[in-house]
ModelCIF file with pLDDT and N, C-alpha, C, O atoms, coordinates in Angstrom:
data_MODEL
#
_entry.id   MODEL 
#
_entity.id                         1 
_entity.type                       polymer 
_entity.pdbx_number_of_molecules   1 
#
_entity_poly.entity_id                      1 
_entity_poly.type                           'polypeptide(L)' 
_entity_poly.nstd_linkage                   no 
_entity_poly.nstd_monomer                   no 
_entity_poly.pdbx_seq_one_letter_code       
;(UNK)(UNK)(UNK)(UNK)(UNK)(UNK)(UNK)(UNK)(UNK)(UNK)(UNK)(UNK)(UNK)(UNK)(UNK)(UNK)
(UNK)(UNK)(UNK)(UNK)(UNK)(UNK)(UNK)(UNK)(UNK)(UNK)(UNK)(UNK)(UNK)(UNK)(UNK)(UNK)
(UNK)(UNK)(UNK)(UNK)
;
_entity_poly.pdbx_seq_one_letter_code_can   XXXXXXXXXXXXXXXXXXXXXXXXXXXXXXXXXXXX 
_entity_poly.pdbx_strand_id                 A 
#
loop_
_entity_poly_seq.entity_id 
_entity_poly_seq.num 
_entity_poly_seq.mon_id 
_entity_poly_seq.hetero 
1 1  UNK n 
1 2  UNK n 
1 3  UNK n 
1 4  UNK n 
1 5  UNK n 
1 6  UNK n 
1 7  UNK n 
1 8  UNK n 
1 9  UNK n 
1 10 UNK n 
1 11 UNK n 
1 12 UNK n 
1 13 UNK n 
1 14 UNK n 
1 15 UNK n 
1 16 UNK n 
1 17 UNK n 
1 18 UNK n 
1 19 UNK n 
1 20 UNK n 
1 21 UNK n 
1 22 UNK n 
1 23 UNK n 
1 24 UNK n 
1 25 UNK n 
1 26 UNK n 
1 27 UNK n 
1 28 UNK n 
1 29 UNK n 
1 30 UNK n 
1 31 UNK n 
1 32 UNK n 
1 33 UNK n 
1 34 UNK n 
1 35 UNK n 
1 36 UNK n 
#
_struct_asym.id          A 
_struct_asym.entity_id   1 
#
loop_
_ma_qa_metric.id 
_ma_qa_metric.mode 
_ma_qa_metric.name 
_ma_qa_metric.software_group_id 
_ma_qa_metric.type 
1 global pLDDT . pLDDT 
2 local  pLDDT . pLDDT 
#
_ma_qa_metric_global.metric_id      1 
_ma_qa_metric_global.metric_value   86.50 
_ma_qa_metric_global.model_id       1 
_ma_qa_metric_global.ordinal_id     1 
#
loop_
_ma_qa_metric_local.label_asym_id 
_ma_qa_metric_local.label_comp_id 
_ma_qa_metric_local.label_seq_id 
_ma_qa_metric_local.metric_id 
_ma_qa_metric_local.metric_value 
_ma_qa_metric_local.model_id 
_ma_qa_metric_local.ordinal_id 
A UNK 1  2 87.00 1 1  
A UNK 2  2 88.00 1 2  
A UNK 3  2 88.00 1 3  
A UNK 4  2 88.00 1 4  
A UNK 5  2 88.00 1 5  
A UNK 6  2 89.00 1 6  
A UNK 7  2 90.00 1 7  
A UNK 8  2 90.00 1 8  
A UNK 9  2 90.00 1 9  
A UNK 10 2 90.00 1 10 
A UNK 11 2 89.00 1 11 
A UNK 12 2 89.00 1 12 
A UNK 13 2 86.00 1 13 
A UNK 14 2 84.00 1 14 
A UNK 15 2 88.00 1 15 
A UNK 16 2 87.00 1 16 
A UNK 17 2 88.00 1 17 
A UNK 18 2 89.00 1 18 
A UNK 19 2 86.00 1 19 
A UNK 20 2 85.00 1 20 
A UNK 21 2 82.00 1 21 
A UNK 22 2 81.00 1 22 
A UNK 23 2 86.00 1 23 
A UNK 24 2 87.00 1 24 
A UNK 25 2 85.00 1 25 
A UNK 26 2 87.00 1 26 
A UNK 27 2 84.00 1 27 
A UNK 28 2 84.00 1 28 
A UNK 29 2 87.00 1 29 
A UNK 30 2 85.00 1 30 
A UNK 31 2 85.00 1 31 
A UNK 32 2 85.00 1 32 
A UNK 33 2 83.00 1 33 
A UNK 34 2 85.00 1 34 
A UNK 35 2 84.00 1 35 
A UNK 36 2 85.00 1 36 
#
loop_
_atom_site.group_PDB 
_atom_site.id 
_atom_site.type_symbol 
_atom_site.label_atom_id 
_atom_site.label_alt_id 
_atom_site.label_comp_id 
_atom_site.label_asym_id 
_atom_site.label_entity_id 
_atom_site.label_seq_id 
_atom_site.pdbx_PDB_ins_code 
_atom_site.Cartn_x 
_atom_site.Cartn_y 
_atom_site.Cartn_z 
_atom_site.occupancy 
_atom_site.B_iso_or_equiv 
_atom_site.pdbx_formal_charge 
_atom_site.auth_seq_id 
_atom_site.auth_comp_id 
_atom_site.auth_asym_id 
_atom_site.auth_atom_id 
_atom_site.pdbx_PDB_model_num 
ATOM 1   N N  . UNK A 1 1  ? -14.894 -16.088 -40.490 1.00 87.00 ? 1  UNK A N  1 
ATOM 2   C CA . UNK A 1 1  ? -15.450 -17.343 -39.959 1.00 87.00 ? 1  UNK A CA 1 
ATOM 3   C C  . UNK A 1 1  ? -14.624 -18.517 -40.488 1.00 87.00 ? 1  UNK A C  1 
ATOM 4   O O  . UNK A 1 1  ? -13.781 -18.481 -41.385 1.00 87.00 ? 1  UNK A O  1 
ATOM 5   N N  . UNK A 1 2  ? -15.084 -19.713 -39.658 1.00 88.00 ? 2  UNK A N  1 
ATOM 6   C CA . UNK A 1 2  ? -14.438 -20.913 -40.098 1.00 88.00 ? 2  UNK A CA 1 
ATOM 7   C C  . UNK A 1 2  ? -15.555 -22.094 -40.545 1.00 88.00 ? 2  UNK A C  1 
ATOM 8   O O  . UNK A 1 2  ? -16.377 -22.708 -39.864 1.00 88.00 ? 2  UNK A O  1 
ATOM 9   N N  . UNK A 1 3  ? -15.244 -22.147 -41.931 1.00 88.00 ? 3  UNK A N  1 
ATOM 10  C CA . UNK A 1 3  ? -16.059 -23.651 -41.868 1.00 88.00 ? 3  UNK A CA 1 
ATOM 11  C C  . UNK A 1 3  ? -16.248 -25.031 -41.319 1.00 88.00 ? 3  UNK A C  1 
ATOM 12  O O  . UNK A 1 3  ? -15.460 -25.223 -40.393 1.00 88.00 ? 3  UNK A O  1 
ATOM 13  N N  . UNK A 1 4  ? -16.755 -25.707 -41.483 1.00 88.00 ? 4  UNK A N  1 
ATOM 14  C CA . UNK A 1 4  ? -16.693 -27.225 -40.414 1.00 88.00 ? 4  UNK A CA 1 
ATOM 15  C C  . UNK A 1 4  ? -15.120 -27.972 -41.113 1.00 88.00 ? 4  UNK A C  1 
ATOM 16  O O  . UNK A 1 4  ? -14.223 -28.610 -40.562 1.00 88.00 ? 4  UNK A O  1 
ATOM 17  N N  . UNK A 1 5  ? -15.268 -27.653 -42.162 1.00 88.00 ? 5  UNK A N  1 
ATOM 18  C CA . UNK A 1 5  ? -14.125 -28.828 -42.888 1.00 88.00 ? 5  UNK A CA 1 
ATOM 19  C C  . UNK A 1 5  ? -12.560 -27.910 -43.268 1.00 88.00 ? 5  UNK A C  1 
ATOM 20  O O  . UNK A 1 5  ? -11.631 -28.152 -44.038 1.00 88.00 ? 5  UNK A O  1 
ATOM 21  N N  . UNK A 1 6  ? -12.936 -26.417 -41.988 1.00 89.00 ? 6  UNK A N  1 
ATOM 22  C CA . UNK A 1 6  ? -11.454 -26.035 -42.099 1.00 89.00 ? 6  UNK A CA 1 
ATOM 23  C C  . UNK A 1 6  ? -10.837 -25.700 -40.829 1.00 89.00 ? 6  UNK A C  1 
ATOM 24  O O  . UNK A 1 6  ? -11.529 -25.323 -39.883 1.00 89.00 ? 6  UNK A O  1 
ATOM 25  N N  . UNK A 1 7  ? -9.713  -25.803 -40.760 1.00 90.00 ? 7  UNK A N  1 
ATOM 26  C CA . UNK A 1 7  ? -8.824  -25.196 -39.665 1.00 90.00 ? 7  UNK A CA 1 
ATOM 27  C C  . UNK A 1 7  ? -8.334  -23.983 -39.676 1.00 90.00 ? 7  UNK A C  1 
ATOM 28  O O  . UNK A 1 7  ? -8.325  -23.634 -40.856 1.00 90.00 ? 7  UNK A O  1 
ATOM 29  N N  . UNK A 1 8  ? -7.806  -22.913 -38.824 1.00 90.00 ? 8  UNK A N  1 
ATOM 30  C CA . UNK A 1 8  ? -7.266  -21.446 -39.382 1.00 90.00 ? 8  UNK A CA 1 
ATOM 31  C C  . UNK A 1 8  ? -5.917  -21.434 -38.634 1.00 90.00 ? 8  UNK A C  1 
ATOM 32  O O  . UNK A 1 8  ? -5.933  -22.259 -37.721 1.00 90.00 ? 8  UNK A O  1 
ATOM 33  N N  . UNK A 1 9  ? -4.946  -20.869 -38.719 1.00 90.00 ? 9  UNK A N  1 
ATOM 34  C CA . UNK A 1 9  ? -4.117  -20.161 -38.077 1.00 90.00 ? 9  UNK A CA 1 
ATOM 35  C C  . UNK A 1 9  ? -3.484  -19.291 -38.025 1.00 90.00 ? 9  UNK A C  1 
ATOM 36  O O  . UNK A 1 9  ? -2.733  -19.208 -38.996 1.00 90.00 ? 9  UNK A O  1 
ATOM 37  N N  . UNK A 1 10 ? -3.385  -18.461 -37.265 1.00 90.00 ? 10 UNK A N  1 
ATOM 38  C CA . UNK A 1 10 ? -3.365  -16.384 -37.111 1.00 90.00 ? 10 UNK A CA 1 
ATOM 39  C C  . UNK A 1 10 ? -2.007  -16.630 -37.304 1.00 90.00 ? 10 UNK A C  1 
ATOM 40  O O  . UNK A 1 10 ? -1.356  -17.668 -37.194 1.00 90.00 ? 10 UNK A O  1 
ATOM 41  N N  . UNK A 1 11 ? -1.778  -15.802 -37.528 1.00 89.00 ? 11 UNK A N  1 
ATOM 42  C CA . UNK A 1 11 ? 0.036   -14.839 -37.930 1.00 89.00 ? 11 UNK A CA 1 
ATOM 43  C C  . UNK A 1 11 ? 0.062   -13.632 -37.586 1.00 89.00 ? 11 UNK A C  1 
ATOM 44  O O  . UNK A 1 11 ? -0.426  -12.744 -38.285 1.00 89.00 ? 11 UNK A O  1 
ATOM 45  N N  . UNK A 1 12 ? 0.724   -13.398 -36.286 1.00 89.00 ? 12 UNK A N  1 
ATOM 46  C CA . UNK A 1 12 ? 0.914   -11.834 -36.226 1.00 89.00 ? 12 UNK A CA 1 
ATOM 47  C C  . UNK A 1 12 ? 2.449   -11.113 -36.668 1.00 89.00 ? 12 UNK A C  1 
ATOM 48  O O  . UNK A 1 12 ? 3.581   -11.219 -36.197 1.00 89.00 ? 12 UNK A O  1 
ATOM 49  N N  . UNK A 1 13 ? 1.989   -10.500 -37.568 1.00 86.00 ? 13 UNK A N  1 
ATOM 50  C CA . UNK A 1 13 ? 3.444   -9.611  -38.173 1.00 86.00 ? 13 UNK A CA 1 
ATOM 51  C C  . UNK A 1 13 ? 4.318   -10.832 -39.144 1.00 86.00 ? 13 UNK A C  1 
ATOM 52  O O  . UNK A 1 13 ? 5.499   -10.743 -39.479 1.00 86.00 ? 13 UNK A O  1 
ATOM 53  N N  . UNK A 1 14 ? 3.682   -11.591 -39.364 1.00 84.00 ? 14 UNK A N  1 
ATOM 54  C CA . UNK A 1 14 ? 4.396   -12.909 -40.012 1.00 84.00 ? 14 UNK A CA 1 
ATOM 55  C C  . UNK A 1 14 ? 4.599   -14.363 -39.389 1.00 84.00 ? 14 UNK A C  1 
ATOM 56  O O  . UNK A 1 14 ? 4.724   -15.378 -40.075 1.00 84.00 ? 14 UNK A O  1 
ATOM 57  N N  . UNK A 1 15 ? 4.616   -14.323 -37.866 1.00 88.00 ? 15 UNK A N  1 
ATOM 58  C CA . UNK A 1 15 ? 4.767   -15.273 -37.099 1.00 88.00 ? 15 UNK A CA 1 
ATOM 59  C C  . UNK A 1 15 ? 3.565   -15.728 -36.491 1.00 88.00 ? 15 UNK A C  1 
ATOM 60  O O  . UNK A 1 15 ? 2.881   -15.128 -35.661 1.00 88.00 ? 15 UNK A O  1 
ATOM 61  N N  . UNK A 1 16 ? 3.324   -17.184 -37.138 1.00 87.00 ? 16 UNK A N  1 
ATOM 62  C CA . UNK A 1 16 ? 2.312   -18.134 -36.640 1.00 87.00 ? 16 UNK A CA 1 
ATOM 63  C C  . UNK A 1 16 ? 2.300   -17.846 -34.935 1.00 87.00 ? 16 UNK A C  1 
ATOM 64  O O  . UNK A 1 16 ? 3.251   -17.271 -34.406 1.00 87.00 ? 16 UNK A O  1 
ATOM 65  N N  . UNK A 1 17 ? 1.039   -18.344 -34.097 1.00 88.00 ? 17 UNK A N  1 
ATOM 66  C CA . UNK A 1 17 ? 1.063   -18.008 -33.181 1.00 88.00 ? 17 UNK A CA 1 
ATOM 67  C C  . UNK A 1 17 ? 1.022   -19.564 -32.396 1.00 88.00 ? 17 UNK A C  1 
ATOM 68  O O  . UNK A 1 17 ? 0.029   -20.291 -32.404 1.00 88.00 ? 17 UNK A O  1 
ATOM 69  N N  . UNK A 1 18 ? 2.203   -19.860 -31.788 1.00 89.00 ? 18 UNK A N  1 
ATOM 70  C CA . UNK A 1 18 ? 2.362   -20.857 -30.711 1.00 89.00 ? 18 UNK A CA 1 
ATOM 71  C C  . UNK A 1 18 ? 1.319   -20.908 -29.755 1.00 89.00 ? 18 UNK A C  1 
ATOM 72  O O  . UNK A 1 18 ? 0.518   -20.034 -29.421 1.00 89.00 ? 18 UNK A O  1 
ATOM 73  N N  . UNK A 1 19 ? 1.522   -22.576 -29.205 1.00 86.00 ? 19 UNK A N  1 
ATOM 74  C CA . UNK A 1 19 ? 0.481   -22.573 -28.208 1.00 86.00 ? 19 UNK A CA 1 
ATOM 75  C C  . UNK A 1 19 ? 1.378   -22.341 -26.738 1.00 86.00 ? 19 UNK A C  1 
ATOM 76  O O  . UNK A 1 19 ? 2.341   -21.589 -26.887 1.00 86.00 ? 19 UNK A O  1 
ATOM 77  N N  . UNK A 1 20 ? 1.233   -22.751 -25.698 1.00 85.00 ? 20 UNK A N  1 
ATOM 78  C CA . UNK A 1 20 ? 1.667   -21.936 -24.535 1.00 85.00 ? 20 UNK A CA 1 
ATOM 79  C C  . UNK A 1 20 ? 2.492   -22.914 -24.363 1.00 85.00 ? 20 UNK A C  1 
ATOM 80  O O  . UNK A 1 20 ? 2.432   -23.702 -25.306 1.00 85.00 ? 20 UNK A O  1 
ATOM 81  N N  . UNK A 1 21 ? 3.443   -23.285 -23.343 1.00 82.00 ? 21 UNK A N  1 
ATOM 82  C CA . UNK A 1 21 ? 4.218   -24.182 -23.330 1.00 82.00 ? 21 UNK A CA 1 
ATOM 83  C C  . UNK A 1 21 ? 5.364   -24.469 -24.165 1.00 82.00 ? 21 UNK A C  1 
ATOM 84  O O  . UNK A 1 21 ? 6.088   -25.422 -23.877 1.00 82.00 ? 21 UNK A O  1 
ATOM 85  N N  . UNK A 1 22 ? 5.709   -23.413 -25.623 1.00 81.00 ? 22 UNK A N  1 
ATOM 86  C CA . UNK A 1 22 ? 6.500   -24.040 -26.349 1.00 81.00 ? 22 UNK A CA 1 
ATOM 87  C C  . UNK A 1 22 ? 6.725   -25.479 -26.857 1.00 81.00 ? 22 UNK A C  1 
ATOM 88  O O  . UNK A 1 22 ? 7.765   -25.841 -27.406 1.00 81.00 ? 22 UNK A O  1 
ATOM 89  N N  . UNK A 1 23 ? 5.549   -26.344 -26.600 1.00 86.00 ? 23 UNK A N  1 
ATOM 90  C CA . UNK A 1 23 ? 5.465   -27.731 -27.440 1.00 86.00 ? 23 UNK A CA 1 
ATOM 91  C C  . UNK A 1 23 ? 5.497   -27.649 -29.187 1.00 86.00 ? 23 UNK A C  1 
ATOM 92  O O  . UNK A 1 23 ? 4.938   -26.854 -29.942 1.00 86.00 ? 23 UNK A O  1 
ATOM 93  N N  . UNK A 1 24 ? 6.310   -28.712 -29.446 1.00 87.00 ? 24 UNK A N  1 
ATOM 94  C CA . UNK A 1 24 ? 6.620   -29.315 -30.392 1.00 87.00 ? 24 UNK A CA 1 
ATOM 95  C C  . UNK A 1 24 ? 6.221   -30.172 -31.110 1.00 87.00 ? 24 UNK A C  1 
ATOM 96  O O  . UNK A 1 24 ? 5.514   -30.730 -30.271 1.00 87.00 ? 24 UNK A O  1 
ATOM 97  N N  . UNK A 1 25 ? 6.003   -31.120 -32.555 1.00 85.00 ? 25 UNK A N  1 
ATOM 98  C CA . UNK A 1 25 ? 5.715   -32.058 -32.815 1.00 85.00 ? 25 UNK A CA 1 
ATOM 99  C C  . UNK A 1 25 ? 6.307   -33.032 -31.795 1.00 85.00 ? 25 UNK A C  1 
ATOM 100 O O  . UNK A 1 25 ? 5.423   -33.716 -31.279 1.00 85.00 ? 25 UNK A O  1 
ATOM 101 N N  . UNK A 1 26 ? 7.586   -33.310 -31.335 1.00 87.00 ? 26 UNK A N  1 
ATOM 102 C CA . UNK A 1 26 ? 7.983   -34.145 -31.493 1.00 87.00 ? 26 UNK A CA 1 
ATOM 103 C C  . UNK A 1 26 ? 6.769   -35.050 -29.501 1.00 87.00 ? 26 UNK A C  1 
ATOM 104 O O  . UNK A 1 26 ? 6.540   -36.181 -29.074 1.00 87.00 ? 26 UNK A O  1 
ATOM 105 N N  . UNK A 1 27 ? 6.394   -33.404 -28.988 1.00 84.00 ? 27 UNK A N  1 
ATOM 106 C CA . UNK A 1 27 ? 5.686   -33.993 -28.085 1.00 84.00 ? 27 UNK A CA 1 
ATOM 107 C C  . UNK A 1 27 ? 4.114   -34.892 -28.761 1.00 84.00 ? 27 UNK A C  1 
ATOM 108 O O  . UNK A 1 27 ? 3.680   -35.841 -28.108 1.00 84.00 ? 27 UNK A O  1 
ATOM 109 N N  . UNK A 1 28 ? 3.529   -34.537 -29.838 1.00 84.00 ? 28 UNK A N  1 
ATOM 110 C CA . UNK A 1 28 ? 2.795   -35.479 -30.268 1.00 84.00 ? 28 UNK A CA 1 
ATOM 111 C C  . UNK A 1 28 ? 2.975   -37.154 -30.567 1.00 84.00 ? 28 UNK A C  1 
ATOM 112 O O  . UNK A 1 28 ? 4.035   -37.779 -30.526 1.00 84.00 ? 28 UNK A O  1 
ATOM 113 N N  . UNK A 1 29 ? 1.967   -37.549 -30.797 1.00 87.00 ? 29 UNK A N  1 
ATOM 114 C CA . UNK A 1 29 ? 2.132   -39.255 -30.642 1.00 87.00 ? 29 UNK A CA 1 
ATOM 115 C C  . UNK A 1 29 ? 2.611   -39.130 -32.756 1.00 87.00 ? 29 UNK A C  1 
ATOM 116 O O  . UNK A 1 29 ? 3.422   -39.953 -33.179 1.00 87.00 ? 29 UNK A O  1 
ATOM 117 N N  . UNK A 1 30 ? 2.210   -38.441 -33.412 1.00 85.00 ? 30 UNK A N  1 
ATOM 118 C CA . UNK A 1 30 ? 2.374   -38.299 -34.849 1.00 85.00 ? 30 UNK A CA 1 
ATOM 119 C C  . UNK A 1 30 ? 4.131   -38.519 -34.965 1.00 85.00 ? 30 UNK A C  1 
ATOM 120 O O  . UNK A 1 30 ? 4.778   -38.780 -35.980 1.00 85.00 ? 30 UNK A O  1 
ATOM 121 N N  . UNK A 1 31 ? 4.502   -38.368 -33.916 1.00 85.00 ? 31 UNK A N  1 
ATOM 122 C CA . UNK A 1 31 ? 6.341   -38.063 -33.841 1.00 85.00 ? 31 UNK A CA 1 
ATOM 123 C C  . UNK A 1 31 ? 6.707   -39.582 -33.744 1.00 85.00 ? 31 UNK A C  1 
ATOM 124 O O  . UNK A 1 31 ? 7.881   -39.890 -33.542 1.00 85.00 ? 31 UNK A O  1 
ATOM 125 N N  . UNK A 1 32 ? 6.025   -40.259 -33.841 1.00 85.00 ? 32 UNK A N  1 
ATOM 126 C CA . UNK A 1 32 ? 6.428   -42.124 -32.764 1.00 85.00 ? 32 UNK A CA 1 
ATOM 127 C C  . UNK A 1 32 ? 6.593   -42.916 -34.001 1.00 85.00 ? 32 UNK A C  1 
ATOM 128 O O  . UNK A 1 32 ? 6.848   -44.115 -33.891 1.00 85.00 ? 32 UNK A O  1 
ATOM 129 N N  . UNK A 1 33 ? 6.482   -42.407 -35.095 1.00 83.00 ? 33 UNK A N  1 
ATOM 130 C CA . UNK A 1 33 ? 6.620   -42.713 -36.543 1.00 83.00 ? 33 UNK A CA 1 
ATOM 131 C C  . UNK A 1 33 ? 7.896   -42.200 -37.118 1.00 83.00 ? 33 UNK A C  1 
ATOM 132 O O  . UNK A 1 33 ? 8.495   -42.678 -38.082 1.00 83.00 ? 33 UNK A O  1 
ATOM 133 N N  . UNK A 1 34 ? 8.107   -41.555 -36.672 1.00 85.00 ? 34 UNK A N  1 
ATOM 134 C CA . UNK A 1 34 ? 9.477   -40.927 -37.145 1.00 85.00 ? 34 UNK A CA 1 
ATOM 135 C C  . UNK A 1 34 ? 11.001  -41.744 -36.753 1.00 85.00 ? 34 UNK A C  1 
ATOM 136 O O  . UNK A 1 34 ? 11.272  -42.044 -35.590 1.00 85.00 ? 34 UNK A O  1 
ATOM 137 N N  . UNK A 1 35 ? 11.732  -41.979 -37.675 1.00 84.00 ? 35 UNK A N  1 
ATOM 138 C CA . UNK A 1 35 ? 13.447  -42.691 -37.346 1.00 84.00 ? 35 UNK A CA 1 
ATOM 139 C C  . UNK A 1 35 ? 14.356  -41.827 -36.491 1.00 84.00 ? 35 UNK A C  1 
ATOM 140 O O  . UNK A 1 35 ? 14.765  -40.666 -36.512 1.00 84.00 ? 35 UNK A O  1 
ATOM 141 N N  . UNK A 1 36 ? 14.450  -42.570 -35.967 1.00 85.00 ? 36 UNK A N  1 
ATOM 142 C CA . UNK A 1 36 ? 15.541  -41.929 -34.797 1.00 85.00 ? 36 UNK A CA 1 
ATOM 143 C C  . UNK A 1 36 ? 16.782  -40.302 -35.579 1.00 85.00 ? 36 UNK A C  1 
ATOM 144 O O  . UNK A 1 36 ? 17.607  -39.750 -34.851 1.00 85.00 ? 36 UNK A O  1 
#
């Protein structure tokens, strides 16, 4: 289970599991902070 104040993320065979699309940070707005 997951508690309210946690997040999880699976690893199969060692490798975190991507979301579909192959997105990136840099598609987040968290990236708009970052120097060229």
């Amino acid at each position: 289970t997951v508690d309210q104040n946690e997040r999880a993320v699976k690893t199969v065979l060692g490798r975190a599991q991507r979301t579909p699309g192959g997105a990136t940070t840099l598609d987040e707005p968290i990236a708009e902070r970052l120097r060229p």
